[in-house]
N, C-alpha and C. Protein backbone atom coordinates (compact mmCIF):
# COMPACT_ATOMS: atom_id res chain seq x y z
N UNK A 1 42.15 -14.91 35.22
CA UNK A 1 41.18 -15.95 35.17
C UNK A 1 40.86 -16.37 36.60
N UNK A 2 39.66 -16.54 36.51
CA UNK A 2 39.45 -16.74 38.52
C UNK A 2 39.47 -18.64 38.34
N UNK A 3 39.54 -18.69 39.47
CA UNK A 3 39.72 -20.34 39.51
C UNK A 3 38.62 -20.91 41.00
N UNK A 4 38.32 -21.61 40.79
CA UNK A 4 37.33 -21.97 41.71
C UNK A 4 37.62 -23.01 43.18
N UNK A 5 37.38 -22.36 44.13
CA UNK A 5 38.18 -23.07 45.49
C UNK A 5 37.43 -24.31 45.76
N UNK A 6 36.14 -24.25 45.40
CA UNK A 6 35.03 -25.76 46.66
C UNK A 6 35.07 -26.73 45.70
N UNK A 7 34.91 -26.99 44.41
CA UNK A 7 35.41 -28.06 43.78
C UNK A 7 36.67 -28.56 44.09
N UNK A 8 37.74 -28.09 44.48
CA UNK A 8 38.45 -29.00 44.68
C UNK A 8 39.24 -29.62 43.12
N UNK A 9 38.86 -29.45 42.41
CA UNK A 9 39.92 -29.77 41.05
C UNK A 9 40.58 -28.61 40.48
N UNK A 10 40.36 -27.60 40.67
CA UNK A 10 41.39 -26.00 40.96
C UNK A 10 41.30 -25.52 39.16
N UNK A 11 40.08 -26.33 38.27
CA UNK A 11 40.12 -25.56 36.90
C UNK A 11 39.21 -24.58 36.81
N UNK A 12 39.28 -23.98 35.69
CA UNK A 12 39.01 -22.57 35.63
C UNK A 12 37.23 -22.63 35.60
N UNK A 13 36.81 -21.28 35.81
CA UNK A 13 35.04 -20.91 36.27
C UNK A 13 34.82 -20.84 34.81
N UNK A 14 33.66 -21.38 34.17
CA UNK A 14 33.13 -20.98 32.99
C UNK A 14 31.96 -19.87 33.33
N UNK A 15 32.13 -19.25 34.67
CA UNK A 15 31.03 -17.76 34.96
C UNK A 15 31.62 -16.72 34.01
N UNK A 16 30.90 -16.19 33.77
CA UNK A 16 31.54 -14.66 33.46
C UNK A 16 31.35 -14.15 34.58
N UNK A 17 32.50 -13.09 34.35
CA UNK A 17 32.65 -12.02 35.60
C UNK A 17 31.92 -10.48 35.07
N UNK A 18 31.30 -10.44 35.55
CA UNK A 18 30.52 -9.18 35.43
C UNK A 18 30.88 -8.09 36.21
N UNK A 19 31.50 -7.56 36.87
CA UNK A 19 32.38 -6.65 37.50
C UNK A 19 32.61 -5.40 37.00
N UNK A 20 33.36 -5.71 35.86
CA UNK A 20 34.21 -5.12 34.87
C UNK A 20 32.80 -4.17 34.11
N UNK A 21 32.57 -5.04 33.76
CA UNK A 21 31.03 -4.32 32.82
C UNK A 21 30.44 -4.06 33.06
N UNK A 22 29.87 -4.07 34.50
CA UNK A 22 29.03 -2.76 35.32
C UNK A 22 29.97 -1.66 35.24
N UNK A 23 31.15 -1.87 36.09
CA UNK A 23 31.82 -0.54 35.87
C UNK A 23 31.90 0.37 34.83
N UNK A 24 32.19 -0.26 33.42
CA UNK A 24 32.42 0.34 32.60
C UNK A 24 30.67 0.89 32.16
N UNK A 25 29.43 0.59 32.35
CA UNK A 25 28.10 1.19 31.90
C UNK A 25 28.22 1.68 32.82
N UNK A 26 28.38 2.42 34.11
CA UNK A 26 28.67 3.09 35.21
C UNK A 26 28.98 4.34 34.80
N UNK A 27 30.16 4.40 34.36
CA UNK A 27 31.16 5.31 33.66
C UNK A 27 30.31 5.76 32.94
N UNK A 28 30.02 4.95 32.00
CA UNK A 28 29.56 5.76 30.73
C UNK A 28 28.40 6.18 30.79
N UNK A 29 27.33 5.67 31.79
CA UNK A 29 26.44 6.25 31.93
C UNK A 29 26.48 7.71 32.69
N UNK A 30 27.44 8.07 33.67
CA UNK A 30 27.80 9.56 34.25
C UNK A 30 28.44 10.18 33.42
N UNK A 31 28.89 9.95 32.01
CA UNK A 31 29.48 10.69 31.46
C UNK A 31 28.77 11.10 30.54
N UNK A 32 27.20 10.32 30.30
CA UNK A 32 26.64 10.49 29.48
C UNK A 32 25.00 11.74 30.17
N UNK A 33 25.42 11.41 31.51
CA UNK A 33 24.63 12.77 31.94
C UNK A 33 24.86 13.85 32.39
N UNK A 34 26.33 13.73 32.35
CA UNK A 34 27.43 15.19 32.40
C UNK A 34 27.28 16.18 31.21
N UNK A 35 27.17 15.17 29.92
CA UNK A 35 27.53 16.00 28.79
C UNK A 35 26.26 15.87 27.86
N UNK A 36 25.12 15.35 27.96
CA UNK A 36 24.05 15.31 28.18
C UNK A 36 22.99 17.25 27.73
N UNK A 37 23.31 17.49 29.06
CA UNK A 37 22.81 19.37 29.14
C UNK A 37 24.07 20.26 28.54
N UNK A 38 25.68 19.86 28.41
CA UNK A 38 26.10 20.44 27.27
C UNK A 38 26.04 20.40 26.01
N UNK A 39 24.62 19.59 25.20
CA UNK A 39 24.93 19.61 23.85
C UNK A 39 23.57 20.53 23.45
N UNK A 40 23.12 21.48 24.50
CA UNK A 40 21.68 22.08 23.76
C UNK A 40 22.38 23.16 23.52
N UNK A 41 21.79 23.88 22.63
CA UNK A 41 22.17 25.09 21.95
C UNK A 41 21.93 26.20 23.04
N UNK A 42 23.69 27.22 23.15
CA UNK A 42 23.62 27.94 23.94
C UNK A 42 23.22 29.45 23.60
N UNK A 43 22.99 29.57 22.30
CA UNK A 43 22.20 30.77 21.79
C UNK A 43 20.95 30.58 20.94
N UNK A 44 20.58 31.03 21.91
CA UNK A 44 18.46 31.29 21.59
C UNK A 44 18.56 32.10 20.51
N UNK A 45 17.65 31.43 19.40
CA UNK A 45 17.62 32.26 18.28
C UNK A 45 16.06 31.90 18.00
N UNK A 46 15.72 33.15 17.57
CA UNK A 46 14.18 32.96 17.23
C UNK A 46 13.76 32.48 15.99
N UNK A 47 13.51 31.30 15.28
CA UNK A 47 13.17 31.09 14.43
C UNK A 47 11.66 31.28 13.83
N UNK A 48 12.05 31.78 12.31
CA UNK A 48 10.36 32.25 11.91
C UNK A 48 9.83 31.12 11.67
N UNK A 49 8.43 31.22 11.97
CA UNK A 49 7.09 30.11 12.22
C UNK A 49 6.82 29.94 10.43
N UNK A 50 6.40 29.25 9.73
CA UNK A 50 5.96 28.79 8.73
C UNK A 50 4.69 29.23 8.38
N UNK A 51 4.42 29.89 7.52
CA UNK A 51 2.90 30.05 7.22
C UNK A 51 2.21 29.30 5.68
N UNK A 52 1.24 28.61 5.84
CA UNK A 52 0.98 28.17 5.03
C UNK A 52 -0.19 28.96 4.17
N UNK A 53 0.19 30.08 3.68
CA UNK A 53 -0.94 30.88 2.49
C UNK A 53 -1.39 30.19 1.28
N UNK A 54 -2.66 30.07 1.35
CA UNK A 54 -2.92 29.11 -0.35
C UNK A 54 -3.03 31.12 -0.77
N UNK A 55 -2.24 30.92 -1.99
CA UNK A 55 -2.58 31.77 -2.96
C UNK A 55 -3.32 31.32 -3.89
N UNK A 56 -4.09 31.73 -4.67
CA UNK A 56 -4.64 31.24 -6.05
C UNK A 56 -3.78 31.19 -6.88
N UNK A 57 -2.89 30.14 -7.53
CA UNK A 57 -2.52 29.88 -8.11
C UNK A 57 -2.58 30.14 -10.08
N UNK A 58 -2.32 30.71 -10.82
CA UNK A 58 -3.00 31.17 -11.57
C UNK A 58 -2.04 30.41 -12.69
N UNK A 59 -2.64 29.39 -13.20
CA UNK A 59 -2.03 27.85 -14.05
C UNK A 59 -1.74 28.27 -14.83
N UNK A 60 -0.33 29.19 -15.48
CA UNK A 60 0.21 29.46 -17.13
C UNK A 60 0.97 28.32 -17.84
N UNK A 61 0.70 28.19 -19.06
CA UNK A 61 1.49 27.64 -19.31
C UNK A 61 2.73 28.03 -19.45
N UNK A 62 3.54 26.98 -20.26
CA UNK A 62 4.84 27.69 -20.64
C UNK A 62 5.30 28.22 -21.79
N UNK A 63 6.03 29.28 -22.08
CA UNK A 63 6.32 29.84 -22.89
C UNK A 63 7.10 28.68 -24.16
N UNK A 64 7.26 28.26 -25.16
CA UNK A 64 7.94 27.66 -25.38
C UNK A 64 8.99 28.32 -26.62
N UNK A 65 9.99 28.42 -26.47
CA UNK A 65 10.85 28.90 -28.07
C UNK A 65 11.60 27.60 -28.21
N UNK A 66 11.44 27.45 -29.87
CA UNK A 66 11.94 26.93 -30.43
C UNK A 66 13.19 27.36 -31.35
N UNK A 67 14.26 27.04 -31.49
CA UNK A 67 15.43 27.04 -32.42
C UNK A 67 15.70 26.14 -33.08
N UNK A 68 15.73 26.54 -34.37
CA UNK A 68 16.23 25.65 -35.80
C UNK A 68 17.46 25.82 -35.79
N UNK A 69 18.28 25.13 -36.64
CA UNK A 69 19.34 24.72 -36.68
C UNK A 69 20.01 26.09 -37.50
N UNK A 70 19.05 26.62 -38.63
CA UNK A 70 19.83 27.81 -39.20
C UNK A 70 19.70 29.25 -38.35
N UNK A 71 19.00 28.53 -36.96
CA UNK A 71 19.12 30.04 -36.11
C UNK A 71 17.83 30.56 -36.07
N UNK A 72 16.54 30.52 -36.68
CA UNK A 72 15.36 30.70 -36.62
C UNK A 72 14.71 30.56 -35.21
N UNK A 73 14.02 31.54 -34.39
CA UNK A 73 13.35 31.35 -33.58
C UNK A 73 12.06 31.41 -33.43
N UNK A 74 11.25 30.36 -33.03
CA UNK A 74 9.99 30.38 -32.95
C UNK A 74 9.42 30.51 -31.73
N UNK A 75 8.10 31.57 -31.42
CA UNK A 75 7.45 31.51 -30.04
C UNK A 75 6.06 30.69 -30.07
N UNK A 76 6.20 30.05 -29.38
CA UNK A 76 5.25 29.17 -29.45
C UNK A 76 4.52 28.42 -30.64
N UNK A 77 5.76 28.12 -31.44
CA UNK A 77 5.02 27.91 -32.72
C UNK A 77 4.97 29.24 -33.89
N UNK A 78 5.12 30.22 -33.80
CA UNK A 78 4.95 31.62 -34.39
C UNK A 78 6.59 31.87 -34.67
N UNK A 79 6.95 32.30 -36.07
CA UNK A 79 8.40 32.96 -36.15
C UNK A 79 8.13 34.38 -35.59
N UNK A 80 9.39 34.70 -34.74
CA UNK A 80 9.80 35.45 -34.52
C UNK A 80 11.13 35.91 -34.65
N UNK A 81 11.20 37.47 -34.96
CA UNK A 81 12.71 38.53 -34.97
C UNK A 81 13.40 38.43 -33.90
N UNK A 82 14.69 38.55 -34.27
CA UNK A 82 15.47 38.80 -32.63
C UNK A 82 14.69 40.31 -31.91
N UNK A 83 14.36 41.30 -32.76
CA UNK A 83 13.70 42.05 -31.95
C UNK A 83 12.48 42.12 -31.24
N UNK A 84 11.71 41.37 -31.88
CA UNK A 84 10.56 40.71 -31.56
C UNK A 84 9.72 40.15 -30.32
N UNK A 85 11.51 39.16 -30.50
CA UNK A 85 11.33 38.47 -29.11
C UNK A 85 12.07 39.13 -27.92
N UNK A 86 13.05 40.11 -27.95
CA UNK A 86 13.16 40.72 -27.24
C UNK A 86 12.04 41.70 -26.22
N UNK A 87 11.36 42.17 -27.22
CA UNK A 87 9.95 43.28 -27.13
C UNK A 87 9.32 42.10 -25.53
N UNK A 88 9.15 40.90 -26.54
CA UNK A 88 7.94 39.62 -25.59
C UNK A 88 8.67 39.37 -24.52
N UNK A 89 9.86 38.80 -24.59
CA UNK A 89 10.83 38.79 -23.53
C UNK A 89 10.52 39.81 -21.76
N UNK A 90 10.59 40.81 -22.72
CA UNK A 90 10.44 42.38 -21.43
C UNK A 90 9.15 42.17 -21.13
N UNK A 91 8.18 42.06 -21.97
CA UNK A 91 6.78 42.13 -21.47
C UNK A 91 6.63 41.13 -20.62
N UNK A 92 7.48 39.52 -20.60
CA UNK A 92 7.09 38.36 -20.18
C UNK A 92 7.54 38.68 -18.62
N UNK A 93 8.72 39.38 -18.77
CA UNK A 93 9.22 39.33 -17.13
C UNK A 93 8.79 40.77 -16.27
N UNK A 94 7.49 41.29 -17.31
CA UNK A 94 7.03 42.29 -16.05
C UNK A 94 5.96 41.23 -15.20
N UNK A 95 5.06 40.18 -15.73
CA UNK A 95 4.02 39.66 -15.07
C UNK A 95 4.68 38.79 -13.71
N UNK A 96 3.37 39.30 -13.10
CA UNK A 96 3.68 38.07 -11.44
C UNK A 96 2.43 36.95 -11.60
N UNK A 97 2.74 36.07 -11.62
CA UNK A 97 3.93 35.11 -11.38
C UNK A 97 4.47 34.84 -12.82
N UNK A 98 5.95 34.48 -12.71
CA UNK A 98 6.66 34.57 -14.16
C UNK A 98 6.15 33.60 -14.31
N UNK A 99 5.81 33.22 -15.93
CA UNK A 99 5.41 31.36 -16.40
C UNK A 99 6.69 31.29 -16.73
N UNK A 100 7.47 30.18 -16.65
CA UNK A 100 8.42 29.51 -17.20
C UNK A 100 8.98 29.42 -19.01
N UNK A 101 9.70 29.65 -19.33
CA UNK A 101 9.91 29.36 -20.61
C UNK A 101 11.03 28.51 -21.04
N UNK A 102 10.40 27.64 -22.07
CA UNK A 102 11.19 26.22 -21.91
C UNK A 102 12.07 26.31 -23.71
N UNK A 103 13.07 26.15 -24.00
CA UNK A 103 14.01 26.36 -24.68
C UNK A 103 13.96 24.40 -25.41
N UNK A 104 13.75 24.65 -26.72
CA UNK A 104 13.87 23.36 -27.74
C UNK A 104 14.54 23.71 -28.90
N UNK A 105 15.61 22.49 -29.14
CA UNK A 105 16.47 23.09 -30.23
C UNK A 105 16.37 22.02 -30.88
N UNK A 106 16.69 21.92 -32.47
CA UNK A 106 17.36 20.61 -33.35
C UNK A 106 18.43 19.98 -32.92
N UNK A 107 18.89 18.64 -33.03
CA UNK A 107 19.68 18.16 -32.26
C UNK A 107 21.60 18.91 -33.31
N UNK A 108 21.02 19.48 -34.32
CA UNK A 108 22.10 19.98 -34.88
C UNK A 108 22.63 21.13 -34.78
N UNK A 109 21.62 21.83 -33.88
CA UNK A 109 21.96 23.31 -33.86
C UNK A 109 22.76 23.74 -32.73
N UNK A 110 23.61 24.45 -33.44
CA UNK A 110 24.86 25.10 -32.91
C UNK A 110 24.89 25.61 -31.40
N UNK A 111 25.51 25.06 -30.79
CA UNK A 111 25.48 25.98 -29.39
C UNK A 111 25.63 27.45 -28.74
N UNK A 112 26.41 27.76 -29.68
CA UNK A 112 26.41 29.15 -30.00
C UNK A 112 24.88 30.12 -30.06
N UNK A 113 24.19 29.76 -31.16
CA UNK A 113 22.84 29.56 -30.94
C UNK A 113 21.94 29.72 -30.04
N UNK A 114 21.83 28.53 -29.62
CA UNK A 114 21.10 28.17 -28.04
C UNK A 114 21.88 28.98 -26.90
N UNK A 115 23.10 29.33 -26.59
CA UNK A 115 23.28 30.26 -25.94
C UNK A 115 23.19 31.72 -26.01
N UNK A 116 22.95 32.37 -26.92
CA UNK A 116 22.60 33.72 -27.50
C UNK A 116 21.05 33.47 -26.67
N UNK A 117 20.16 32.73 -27.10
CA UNK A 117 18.92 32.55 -26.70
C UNK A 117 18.63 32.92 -25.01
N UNK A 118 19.64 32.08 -24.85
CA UNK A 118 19.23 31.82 -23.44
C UNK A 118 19.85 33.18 -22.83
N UNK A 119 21.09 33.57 -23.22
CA UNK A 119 21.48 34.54 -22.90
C UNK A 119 20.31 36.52 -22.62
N UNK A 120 19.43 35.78 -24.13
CA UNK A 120 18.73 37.12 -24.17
C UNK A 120 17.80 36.50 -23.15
N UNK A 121 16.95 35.82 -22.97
CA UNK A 121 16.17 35.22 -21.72
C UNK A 121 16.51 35.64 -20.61
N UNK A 122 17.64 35.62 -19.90
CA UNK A 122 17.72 35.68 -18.87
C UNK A 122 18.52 37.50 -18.89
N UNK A 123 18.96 37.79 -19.88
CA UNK A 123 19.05 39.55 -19.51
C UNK A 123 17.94 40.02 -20.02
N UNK A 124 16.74 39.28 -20.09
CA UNK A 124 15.12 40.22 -19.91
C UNK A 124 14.27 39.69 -18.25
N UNK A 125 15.29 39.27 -17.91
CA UNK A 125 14.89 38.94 -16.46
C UNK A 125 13.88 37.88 -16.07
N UNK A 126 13.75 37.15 -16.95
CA UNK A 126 13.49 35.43 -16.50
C UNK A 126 13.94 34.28 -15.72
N UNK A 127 13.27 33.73 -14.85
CA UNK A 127 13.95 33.94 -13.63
C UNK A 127 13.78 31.71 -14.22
N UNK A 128 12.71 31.64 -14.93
CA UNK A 128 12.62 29.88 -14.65
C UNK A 128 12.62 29.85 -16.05
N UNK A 129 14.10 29.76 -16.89
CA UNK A 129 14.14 28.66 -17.63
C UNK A 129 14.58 27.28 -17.99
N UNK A 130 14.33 26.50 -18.71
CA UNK A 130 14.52 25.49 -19.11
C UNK A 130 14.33 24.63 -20.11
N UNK A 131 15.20 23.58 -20.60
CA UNK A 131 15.23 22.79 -21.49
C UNK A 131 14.52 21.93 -21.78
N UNK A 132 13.30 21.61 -23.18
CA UNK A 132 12.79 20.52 -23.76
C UNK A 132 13.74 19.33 -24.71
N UNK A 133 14.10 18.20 -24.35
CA UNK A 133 14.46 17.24 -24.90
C UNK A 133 13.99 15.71 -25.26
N UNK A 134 14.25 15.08 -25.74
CA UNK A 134 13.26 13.40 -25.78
C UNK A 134 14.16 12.60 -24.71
N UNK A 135 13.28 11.68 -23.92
CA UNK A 135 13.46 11.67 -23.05
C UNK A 135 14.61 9.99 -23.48
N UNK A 136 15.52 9.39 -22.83
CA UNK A 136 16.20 8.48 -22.89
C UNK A 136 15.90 7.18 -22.85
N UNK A 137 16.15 6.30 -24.01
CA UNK A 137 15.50 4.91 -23.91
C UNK A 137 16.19 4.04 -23.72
């Protein structure tokens, strides 16, 4: 604590001492331009540029199958055979761009079921499916 000589009553300085705390932004400021040019990346790597191509977009809808609870599958509304839909399946995943096909079941039907489905879906090489449900209230 510094104490003050020209007053003459010898109690303590209510200054702050600033000394200390230059030094220390001193410091930290040379340490902060030392290490500064060590934090850029020391291997140049060429990164690819972004291209923004509009393709024409060609708006399909989605495929939709439905499953009943006794195992019945419907395409879009239409019954279909397990062979059936296999046949549509192959044909669906030769086109570019794949449309999506979206999978709706009864809330009773067996999982077993719905996974056979999905299973044949995706070993005919469908790359975007997904689930229709009601949404949560």
């Amino acid at each position: 604590m510094a104490f003050s000589s020209n007053s003459g009553g010898g109690g303590p300085m209510a200054d702050i001492n600033v000394t200390p705390l230059v030094d220390v932004m001193l410091v930290l400021l040379i340490i902060f331009m030392i290490t500064a040019p060590l934090m850029s990346h020391k291997v140049k790597v060429e990164l690819p540029q972004a291209t923004l191509e509009e393709k024409p977009e060609i708006d399909q809808p989605p495929i939709t199958l439905a499953v009943t609870a006794d195992g019945q599958v419907y395409w879009n509304d239409e019954a279909v055979t397990r062979d059936l839909l296999d046949a549509r399946l192959a044909v669906l995943a030769q086109r570019t761009p794949q449309p999506q096909v979206d999978i709706r079941s009864d809330n009773i039907t067996r999982y077993s079921v719905i996974h056979e489905v999905v299973t044949n879906v995706r070993r005919a090489g469908i790359r975007k499916v997904g689930f229709v449900s009601t949404p949560e209230r």
